[in-house]
C-alpha atoms as a PDB file:
ATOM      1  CA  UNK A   1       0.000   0.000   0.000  1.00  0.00           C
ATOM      2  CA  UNK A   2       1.050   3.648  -1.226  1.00  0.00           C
ATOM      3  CA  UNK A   3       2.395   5.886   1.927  1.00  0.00           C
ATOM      4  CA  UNK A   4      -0.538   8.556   1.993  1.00  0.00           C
ATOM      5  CA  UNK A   5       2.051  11.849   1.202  1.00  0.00           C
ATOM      6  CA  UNK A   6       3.352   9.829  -2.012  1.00  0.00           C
ATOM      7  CA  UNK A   7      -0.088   8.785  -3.238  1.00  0.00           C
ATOM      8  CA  UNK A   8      -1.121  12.428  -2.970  1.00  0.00           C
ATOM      9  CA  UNK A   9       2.233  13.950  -3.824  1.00  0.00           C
ATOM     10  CA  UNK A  10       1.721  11.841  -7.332  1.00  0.00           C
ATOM     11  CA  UNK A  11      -1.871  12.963  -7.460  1.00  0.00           C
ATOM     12  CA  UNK A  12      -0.947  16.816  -7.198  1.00  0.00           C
ATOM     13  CA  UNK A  13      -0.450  17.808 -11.116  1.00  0.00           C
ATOM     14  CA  UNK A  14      -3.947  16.271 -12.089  1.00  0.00           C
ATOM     15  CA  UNK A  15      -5.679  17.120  -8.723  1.00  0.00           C
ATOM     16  CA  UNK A  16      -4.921  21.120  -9.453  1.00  0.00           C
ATOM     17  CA  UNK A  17      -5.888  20.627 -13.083  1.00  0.00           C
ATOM     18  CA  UNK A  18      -9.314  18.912 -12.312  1.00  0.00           C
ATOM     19  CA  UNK A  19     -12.639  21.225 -12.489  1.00  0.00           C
ATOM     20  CA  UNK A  20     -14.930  21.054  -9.192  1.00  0.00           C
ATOM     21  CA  UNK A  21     -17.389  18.145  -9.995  1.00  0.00           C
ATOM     22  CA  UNK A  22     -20.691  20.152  -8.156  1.00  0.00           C
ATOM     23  CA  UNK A  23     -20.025  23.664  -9.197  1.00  0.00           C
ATOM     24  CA  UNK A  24     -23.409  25.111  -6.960  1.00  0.00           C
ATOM     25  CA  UNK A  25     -22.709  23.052  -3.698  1.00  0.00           C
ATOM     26  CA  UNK A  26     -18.984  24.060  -4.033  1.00  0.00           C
ATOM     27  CA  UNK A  27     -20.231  27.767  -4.081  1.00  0.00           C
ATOM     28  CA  UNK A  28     -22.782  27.359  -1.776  1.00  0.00           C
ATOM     29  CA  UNK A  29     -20.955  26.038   1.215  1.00  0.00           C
ATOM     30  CA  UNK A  30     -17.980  28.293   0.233  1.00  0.00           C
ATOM     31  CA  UNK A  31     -21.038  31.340   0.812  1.00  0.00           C
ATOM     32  CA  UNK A  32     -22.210  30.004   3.967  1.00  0.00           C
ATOM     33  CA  UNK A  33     -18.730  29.244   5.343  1.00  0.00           C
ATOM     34  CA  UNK A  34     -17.733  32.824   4.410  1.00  0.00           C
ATOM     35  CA  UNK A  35     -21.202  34.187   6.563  1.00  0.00           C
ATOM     36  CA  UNK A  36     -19.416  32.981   9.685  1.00  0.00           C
ATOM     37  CA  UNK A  37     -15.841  34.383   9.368  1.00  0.00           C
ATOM     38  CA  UNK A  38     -14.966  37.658  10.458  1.00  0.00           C
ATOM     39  CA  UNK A  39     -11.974  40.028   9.286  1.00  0.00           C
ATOM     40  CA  UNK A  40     -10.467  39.646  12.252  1.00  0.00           C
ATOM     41  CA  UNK A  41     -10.291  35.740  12.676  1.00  0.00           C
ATOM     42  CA  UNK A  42      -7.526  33.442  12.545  1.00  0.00           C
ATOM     43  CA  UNK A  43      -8.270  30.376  10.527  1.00  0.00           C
ATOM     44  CA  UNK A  44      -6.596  27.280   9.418  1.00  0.00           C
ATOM     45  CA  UNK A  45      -7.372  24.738   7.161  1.00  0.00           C
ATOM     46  CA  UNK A  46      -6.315  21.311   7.332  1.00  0.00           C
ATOM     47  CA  UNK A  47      -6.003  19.299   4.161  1.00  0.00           C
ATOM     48  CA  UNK A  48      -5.825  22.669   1.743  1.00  0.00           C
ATOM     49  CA  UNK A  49      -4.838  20.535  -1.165  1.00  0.00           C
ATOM     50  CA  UNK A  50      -3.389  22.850  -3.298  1.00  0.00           C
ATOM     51  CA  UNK A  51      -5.399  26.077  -1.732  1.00  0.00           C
ATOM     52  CA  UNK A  52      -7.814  26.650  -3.899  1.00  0.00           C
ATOM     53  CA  UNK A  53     -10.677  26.990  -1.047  1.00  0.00           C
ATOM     54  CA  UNK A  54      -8.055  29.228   0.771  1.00  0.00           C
ATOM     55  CA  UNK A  55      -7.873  31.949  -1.790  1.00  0.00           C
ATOM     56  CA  UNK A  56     -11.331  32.348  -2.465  1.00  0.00           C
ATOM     57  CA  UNK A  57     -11.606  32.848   1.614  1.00  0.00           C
ATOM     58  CA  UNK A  58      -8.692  34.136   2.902  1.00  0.00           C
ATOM     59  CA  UNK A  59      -9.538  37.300   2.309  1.00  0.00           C
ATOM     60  CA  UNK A  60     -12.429  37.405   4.331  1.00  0.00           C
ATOM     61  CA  UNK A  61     -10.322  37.017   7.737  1.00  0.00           C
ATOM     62  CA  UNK A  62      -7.416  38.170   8.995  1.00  0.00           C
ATOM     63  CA  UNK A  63      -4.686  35.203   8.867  1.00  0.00           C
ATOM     64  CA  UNK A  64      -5.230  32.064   7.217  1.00  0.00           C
ATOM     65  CA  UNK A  65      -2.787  28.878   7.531  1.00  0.00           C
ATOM     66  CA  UNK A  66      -3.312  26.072   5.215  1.00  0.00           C
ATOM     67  CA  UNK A  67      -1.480  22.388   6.013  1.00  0.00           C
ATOM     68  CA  UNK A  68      -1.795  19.374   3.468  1.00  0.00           C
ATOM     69  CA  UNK A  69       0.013  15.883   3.889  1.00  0.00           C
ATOM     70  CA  UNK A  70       1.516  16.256   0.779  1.00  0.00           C
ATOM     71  CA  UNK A  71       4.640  18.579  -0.199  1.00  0.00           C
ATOM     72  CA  UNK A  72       4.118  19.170  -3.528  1.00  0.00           C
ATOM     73  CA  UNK A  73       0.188  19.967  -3.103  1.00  0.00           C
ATOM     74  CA  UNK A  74       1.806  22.957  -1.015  1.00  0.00           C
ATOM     75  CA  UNK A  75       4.489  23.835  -3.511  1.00  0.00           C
ATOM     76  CA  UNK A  76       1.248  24.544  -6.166  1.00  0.00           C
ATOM     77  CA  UNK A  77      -0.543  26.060  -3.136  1.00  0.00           C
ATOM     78  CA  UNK A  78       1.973  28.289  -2.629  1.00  0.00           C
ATOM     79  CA  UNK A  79       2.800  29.229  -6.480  1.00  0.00           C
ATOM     80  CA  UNK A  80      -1.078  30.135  -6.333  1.00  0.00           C
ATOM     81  CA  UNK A  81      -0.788  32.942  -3.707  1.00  0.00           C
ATOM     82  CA  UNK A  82       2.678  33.967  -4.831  1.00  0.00           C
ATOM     83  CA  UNK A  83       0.761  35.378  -7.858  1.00  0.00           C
ATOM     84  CA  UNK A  84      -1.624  37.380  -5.346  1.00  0.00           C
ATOM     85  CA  UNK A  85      -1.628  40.183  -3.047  1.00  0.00           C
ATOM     86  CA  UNK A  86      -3.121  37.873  -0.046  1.00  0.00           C
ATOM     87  CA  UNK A  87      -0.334  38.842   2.693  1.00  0.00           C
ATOM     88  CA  UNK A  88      -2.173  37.157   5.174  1.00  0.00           C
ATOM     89  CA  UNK A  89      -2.660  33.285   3.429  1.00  0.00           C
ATOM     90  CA  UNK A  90       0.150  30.745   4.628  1.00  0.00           C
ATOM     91  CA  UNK A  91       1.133  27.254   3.589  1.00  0.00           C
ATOM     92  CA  UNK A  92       2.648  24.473   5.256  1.00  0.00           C
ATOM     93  CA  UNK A  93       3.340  20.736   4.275  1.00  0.00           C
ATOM     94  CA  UNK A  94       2.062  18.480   7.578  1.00  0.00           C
ATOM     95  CA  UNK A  95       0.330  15.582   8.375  1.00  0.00           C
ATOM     96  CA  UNK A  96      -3.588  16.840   9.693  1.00  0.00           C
ATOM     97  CA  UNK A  97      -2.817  15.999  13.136  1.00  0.00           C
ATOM     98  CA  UNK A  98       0.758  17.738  13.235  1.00  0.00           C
ATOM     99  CA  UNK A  99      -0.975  20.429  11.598  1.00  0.00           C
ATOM    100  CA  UNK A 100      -3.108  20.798  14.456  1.00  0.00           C
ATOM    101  CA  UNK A 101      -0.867  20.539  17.558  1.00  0.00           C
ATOM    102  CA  UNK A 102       0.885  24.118  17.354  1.00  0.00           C
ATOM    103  CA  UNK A 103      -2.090  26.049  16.954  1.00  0.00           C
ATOM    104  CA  UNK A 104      -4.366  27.203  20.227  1.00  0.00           C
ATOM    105  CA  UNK A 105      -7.332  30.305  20.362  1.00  0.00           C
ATOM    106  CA  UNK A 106      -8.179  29.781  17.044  1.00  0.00           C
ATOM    107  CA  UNK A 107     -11.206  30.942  15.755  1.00  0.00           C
ATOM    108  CA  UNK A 108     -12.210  28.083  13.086  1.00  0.00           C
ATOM    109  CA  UNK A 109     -10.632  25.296  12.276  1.00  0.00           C
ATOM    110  CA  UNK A 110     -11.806  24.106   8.508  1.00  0.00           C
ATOM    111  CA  UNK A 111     -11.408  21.199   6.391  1.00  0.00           C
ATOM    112  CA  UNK A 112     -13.009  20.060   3.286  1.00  0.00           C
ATOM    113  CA  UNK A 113     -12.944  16.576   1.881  1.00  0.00           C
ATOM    114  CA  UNK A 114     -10.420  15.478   4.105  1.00  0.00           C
ATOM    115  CA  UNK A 115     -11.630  13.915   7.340  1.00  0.00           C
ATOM    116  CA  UNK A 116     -12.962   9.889   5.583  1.00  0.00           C
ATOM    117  CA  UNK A 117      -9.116   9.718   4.298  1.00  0.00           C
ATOM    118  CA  UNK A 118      -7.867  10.056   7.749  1.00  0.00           C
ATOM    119  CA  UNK A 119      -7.641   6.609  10.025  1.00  0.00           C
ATOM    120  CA  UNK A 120      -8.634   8.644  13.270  1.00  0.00           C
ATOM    121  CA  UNK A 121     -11.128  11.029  12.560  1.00  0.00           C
ATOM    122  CA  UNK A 122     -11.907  11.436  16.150  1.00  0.00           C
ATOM    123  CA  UNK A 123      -8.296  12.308  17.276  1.00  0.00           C
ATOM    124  CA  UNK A 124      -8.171  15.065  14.362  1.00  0.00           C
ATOM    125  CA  UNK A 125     -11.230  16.528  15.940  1.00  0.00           C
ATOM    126  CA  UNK A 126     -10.472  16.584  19.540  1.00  0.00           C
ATOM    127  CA  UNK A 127      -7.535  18.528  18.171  1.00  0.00           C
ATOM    128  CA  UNK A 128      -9.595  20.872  16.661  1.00  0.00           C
ATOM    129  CA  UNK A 129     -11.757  21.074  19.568  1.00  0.00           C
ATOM    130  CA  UNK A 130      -8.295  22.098  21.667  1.00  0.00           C
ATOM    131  CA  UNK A 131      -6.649  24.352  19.390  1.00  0.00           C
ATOM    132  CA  UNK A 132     -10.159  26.501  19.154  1.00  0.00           C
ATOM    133  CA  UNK A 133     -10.780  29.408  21.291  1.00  0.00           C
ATOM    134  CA  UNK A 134     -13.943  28.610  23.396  1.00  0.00           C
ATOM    135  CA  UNK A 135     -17.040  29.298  20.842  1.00  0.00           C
ATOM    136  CA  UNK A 136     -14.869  28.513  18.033  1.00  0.00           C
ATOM    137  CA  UNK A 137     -15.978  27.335  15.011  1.00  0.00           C
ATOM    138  CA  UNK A 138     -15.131  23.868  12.991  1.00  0.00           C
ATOM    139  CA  UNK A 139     -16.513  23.903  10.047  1.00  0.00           C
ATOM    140  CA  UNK A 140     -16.011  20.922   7.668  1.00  0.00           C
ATOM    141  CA  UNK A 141     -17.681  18.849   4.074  1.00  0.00           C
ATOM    142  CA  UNK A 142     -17.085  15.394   4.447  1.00  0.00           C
ATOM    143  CA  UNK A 143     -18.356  12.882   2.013  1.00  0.00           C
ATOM    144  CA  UNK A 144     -20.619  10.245   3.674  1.00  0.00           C
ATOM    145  CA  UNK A 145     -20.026   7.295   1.727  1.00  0.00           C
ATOM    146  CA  UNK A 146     -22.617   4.648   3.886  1.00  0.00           C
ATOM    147  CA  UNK A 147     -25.833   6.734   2.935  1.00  0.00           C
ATOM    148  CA  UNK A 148     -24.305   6.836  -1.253  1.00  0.00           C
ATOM    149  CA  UNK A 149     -26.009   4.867  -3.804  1.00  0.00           C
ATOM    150  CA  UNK A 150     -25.204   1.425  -4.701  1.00  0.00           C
ATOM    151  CA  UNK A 151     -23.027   2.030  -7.535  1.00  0.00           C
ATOM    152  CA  UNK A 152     -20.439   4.400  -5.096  1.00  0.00           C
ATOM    153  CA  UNK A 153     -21.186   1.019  -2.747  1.00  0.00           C
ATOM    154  CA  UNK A 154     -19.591  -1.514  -5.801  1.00  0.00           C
ATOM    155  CA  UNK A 155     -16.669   0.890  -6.143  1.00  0.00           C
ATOM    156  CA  UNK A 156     -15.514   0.942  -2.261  1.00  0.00           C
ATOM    157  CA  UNK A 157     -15.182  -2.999  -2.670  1.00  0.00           C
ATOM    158  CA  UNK A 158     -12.451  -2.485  -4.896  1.00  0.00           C
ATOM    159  CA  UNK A 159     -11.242   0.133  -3.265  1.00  0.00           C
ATOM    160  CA  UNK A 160      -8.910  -2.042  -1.219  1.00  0.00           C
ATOM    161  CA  UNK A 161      -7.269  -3.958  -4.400  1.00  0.00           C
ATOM    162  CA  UNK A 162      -6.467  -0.383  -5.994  1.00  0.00           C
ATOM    163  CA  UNK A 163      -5.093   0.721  -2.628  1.00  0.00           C
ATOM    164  CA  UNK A 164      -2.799  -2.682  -3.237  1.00  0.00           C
ATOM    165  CA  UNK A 165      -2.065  -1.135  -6.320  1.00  0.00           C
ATOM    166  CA  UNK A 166      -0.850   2.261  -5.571  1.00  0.00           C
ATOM    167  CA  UNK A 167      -3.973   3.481  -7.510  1.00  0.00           C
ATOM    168  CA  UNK A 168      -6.347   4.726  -4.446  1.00  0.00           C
ATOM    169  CA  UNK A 169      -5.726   6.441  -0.452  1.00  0.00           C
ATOM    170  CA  UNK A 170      -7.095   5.096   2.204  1.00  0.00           C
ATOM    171  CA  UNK A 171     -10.956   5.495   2.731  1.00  0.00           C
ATOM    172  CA  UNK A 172     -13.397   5.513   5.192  1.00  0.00           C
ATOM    173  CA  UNK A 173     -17.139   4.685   4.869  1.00  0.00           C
ATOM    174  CA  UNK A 174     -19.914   5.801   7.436  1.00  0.00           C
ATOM    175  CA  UNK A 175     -22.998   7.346   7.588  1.00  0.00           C
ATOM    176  CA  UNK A 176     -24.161  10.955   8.141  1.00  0.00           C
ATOM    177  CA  UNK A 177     -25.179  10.385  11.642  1.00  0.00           C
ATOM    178  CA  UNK A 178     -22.204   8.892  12.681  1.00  0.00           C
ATOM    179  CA  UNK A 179     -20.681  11.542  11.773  1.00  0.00           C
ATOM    180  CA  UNK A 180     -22.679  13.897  12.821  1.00  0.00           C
ATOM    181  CA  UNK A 181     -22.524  11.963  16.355  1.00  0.00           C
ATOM    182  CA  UNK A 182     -18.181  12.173  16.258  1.00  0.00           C
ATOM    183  CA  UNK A 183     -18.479  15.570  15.481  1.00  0.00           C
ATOM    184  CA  UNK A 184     -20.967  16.300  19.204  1.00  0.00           C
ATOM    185  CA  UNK A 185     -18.748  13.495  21.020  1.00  0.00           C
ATOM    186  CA  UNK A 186     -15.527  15.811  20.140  1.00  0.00           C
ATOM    187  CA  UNK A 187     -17.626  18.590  22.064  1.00  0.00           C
ATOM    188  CA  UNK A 188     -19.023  20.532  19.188  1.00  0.00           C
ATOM    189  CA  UNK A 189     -22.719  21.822  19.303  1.00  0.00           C
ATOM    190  CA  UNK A 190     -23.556  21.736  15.536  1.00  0.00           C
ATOM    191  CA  UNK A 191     -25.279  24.993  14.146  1.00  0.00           C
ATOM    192  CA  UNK A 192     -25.964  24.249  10.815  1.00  0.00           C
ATOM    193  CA  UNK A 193     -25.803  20.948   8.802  1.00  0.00           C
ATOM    194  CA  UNK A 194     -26.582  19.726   5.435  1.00  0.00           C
ATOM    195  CA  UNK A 195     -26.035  17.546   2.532  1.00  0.00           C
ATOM    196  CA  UNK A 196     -24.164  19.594  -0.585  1.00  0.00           C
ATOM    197  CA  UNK A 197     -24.730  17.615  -2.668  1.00  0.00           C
ATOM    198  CA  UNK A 198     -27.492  15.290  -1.363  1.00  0.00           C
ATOM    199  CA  UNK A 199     -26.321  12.483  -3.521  1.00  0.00           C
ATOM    200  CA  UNK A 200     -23.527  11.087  -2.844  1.00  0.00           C
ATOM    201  CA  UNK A 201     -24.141  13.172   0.631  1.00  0.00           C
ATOM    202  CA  UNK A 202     -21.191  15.574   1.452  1.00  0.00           C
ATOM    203  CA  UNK A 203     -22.003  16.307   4.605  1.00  0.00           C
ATOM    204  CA  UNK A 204     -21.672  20.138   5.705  1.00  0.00           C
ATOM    205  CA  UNK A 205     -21.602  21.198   9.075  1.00  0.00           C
ATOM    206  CA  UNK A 206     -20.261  23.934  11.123  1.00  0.00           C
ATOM    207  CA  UNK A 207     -20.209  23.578  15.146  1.00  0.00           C
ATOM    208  CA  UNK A 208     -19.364  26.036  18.000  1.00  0.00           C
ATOM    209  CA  UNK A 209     -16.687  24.440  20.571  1.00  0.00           C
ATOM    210  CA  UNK A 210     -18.673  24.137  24.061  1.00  0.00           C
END
């Protein structure tokens, strides 16, 4: 099986290149995380990918830190907002979890089709829940692959033969109350919630630290 910063590392080229697949729910959530930040916030994003998501909010707050697994995601990232004027966007190459650990009073921690290609989802959000201020927002899309249709069902069978392969990252499957569940077990009151798009469900949610 493919280390996960190789696989992705190898993905980067074709990953930057690729068009969003739901153009309305991208923009959609994008407007609705953008209601809740504030110009003075400090915000990072864990799994940036190659910060696309980042420069369309960064400047809505006041600093913005992006982390990915994979280097050369980050090298693109940062080629991106080399060609801005975005002083306050930042990009770092870490692991979600090492990502996490220097960061405390934050006011939202974000990530976006990241969390099912992590093997502990609830460790990465009890470090979010700690490196919030209290009343901070996490704010996350996370494909729920156990409430997708049967044909998504046939390909995560062979998802563990292409892993074999080199040709797919690791995966998790649940459903959208199981995640909705880690998410209020972390110690997150969820505020607003909802499927973008409903089918396969990517499941948006933003929740206040209590």
């Amino acid at each position: 099986m493919i280390e996960q910063a190789k696989f992705w590392d190898k993905a980067a080229t074709k990953y930057a290149a690729d068009p969003i697949k739901d153009i309305a729910a991208y923009t959609y959530t994008l407007e609705r995380t953008r209601s809740y930040l504030r110009d003075s916030d400090t915000v990072l994003e864990i799994g940036c990918g190659t910060g696309s998501t980042a420069l369309l909010l960064a400047e809505s707050v006041g600093t913005y830190h992006g982390t990915d697994i994979s280097e050369k995601m980050i090298k693109i990232a940062r080629g991106k907002v080399a060609e801005t004027c975005l002083a306050n966007l930042s990009f770092e190459a870490h692991p979600a979890l090492e990502g996490i650990y220097p960061h405390d009073g934050l006011d939202a921690v974000m990530t976006f089709n990241l969390l099912h290609l992590l093997r502990d989802i609830p460790a990465t959000l009890d470090a979010a829940r700690a490196a919030l201020r209290p009343g901070g927002l996490f704010i996350t899309k996370t494909p729920c692959l156990k409430d997708a249709n049967w044909k998504i069902g046939l390909v995560l069978k062979l998802i563990p033969l292409a892993q074999k392969l080199g040709k797919a990252p690791y995966v998790q499957s649940f459903t959208v109350g199981a995640f909705d569940r880690m998410i209020e077990t972390a110690g997150f009151e969820i505020v607003e919630s909802g499927n973008h798009p409903v089918s396969p469900p990517a499941r948006y949610v933003v929740a206040r630290a209590i």
